[in-house]
C-alpha atoms as a PDB file:
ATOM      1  CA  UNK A   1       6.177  14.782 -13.623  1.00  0.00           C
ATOM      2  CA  UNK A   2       4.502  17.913 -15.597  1.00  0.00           C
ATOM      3  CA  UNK A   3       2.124  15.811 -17.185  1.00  0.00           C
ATOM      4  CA  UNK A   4       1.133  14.176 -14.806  1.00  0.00           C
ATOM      5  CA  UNK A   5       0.820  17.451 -12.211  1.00  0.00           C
ATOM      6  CA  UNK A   6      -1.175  19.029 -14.983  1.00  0.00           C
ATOM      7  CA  UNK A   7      -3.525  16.162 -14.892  1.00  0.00           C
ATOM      8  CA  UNK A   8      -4.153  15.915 -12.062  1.00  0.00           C
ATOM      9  CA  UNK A   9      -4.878  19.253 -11.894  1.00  0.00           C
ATOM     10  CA  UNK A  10      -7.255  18.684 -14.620  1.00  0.00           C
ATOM     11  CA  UNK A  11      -9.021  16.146 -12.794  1.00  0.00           C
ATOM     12  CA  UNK A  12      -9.651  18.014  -9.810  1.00  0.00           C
ATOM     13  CA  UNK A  13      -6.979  16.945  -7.804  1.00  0.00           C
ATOM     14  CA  UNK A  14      -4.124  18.732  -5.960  1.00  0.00           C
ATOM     15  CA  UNK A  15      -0.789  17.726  -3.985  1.00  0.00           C
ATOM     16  CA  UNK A  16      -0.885  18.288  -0.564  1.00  0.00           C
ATOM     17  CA  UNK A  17       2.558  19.088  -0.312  1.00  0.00           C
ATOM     18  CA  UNK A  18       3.827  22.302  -0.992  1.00  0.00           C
ATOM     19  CA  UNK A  19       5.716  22.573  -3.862  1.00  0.00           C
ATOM     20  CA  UNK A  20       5.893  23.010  -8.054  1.00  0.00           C
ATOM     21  CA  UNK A  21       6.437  19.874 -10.057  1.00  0.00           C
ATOM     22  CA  UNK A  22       9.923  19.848  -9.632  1.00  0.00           C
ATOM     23  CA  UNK A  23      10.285  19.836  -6.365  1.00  0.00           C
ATOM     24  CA  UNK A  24       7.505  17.573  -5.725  1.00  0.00           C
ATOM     25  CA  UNK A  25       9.755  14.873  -8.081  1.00  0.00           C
ATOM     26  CA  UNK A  26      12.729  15.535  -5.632  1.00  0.00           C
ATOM     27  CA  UNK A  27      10.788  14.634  -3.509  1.00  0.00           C
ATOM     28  CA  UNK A  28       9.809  11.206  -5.003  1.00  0.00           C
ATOM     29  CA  UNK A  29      13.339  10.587  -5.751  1.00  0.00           C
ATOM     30  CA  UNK A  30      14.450  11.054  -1.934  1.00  0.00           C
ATOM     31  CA  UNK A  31      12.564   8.445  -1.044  1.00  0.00           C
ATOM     32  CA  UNK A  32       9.907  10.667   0.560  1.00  0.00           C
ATOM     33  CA  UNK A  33       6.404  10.660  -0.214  1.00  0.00           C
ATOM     34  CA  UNK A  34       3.567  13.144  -1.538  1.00  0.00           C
ATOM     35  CA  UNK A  35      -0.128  13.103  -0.777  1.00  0.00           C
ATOM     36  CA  UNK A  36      -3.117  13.748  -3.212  1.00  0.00           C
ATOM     37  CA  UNK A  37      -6.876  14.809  -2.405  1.00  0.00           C
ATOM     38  CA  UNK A  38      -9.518  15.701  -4.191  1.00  0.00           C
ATOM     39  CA  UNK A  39      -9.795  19.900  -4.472  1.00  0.00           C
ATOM     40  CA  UNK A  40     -10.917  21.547  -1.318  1.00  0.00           C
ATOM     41  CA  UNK A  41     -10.365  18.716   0.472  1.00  0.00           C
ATOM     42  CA  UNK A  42      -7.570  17.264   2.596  1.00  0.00           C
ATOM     43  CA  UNK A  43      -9.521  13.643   3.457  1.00  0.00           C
ATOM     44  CA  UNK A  44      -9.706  10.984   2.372  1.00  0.00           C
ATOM     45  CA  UNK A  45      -5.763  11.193   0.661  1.00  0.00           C
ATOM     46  CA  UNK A  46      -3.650   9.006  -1.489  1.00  0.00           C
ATOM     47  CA  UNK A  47      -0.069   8.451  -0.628  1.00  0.00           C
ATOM     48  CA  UNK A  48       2.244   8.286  -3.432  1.00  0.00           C
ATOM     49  CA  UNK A  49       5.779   7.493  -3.797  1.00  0.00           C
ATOM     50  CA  UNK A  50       8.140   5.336  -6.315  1.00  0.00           C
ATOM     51  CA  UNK A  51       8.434   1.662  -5.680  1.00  0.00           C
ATOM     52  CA  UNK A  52      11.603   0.859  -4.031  1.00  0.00           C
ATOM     53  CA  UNK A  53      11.986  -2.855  -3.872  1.00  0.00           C
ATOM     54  CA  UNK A  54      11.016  -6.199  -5.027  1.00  0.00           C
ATOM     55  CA  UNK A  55       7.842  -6.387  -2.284  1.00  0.00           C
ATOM     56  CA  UNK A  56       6.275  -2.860  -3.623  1.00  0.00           C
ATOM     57  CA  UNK A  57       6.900  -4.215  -7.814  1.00  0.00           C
ATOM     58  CA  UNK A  58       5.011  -7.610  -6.079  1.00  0.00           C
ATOM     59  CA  UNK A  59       2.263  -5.713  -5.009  1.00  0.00           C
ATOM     60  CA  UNK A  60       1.917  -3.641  -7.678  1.00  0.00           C
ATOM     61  CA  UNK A  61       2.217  -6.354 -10.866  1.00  0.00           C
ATOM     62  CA  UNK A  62      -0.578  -8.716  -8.775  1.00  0.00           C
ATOM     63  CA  UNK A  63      -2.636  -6.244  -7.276  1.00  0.00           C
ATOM     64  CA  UNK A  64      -6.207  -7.123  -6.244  1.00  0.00           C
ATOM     65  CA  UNK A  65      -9.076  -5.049  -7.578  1.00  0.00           C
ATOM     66  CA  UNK A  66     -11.794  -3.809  -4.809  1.00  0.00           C
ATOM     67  CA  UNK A  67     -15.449  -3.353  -6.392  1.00  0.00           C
ATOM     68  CA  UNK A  68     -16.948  -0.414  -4.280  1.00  0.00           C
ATOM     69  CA  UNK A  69     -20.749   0.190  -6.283  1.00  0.00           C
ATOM     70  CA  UNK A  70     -19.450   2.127  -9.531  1.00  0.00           C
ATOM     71  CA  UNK A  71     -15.421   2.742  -7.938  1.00  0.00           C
ATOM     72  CA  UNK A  72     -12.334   0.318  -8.144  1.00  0.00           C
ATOM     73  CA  UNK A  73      -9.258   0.135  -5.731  1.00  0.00           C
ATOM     74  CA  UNK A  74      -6.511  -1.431  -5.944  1.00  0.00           C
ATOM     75  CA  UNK A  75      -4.872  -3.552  -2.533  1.00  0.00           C
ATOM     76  CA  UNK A  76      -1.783  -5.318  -2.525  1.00  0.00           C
ATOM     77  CA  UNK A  77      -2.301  -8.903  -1.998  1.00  0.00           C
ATOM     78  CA  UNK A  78      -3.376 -10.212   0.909  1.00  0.00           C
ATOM     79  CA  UNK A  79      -0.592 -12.940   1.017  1.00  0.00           C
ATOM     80  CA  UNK A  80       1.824 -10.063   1.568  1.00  0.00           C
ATOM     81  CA  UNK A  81      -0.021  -7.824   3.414  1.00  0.00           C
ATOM     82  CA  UNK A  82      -0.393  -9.974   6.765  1.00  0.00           C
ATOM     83  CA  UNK A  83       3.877 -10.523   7.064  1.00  0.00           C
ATOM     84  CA  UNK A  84       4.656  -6.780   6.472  1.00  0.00           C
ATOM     85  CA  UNK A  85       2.101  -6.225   8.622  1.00  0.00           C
ATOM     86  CA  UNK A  86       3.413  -8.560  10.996  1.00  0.00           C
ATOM     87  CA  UNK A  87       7.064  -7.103   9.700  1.00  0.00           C
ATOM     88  CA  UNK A  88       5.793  -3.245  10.807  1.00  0.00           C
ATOM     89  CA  UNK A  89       4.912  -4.629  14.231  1.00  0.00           C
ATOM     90  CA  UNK A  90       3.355  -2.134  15.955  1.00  0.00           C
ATOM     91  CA  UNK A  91       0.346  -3.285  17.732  1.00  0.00           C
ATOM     92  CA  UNK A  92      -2.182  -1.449  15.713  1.00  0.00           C
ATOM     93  CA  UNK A  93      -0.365  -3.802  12.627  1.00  0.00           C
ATOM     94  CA  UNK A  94      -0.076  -6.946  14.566  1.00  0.00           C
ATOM     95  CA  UNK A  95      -4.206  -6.699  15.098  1.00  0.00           C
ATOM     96  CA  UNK A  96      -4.585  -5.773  11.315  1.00  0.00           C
ATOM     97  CA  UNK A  97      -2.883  -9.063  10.558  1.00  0.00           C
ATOM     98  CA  UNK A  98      -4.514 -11.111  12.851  1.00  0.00           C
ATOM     99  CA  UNK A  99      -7.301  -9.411  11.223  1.00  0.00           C
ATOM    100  CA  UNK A 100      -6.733  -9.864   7.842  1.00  0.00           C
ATOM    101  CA  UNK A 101      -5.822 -13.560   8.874  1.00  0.00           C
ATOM    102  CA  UNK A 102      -9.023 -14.412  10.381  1.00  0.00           C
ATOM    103  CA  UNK A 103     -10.769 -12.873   7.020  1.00  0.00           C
ATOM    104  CA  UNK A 104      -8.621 -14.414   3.960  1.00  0.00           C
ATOM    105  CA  UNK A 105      -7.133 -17.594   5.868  1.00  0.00           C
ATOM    106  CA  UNK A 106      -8.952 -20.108   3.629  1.00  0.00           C
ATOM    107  CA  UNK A 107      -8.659 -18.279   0.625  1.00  0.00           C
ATOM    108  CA  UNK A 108      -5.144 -17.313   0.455  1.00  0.00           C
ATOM    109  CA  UNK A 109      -2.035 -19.148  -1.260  1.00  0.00           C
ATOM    110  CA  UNK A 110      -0.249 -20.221   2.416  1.00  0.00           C
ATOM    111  CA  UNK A 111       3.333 -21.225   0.224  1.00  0.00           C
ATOM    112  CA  UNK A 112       3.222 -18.219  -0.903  1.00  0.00           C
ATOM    113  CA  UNK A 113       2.583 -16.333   2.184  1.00  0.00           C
ATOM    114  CA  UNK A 114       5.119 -18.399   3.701  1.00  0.00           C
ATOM    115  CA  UNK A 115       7.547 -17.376   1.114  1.00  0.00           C
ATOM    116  CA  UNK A 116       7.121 -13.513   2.187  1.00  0.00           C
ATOM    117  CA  UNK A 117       7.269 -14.253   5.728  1.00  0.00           C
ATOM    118  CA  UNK A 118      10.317 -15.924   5.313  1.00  0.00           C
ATOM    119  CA  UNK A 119      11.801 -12.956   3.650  1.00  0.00           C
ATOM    120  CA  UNK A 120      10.390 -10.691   6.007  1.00  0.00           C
ATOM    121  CA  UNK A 121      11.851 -12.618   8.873  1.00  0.00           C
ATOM    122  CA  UNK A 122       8.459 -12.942  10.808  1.00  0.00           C
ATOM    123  CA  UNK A 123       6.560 -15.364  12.238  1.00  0.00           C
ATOM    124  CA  UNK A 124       2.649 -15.188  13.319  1.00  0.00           C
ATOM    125  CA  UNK A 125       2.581 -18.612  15.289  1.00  0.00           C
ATOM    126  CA  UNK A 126       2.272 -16.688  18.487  1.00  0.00           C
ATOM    127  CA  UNK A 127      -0.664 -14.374  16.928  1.00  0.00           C
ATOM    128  CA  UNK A 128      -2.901 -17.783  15.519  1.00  0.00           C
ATOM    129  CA  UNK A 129      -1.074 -17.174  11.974  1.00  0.00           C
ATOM    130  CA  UNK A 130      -0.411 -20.767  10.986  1.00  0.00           C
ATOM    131  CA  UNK A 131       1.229 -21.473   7.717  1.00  0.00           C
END
């Protein structure tokens, strides 16, 4: 965690939380999560935390790449963002699924988003989310 506290330092970057290294890898290893902006700044943020199952190492090993002009981001894919979405279930989620739905529908792998809503226990028949 030094290294990478003293780079982003380095880079212009600082944790949002208070806290040295150390305590900002307890942290991490409790399960809770840190935030890092850009200096003098507190927005936009990054949330970052350690994966902790099988969905997070999904997202992470087939992550999507976002072209914004010269930038990259990375999303999780869409395939498993609309059933935890649906999984969250608060109504702000539920419309971001629909959402997301509406956008992707003929372009995502439907087994596969099947397979994660399955898992996830959730269903999006009643929200126009047929698969």
């Amino acid at each position: 965690m030094d290294t990478f506290y003293l780079k982003l330092k380095q880079s212009r970057y600082y944790v949002i939380n208070p806290g040295d290294a150390n305590d900002l890898y307890e942290m991490l290893e409790e399960d809770l999560r840190i935030r890092i902006a850009i200096e003098d700044t507190i927005i936009p943020n990054i949330e970052l935390k350690f994966l902790k199952d099988d969905f997070e190492r999904f997202a992470i090993d087939n992550r999507l790449t976002v072209v914004l002009g010269d930038r990259r981001l990375h999303i999780s894919p869409i395939e498993l963002q609309i059933p935890y979405k649906l999984y969250l279930g608060s109504d702000k989620d539920v419309e971001d699924a629909v959402y997301l739905w509406e956008i992707f529908k003929d372009k995502i792998d439907l087994k596969l988003m099947k397979k994660f809503m399955d898992a996830l226990g959730v269903s999006g028949e009643e929200y126009g989310i047929k698969v």
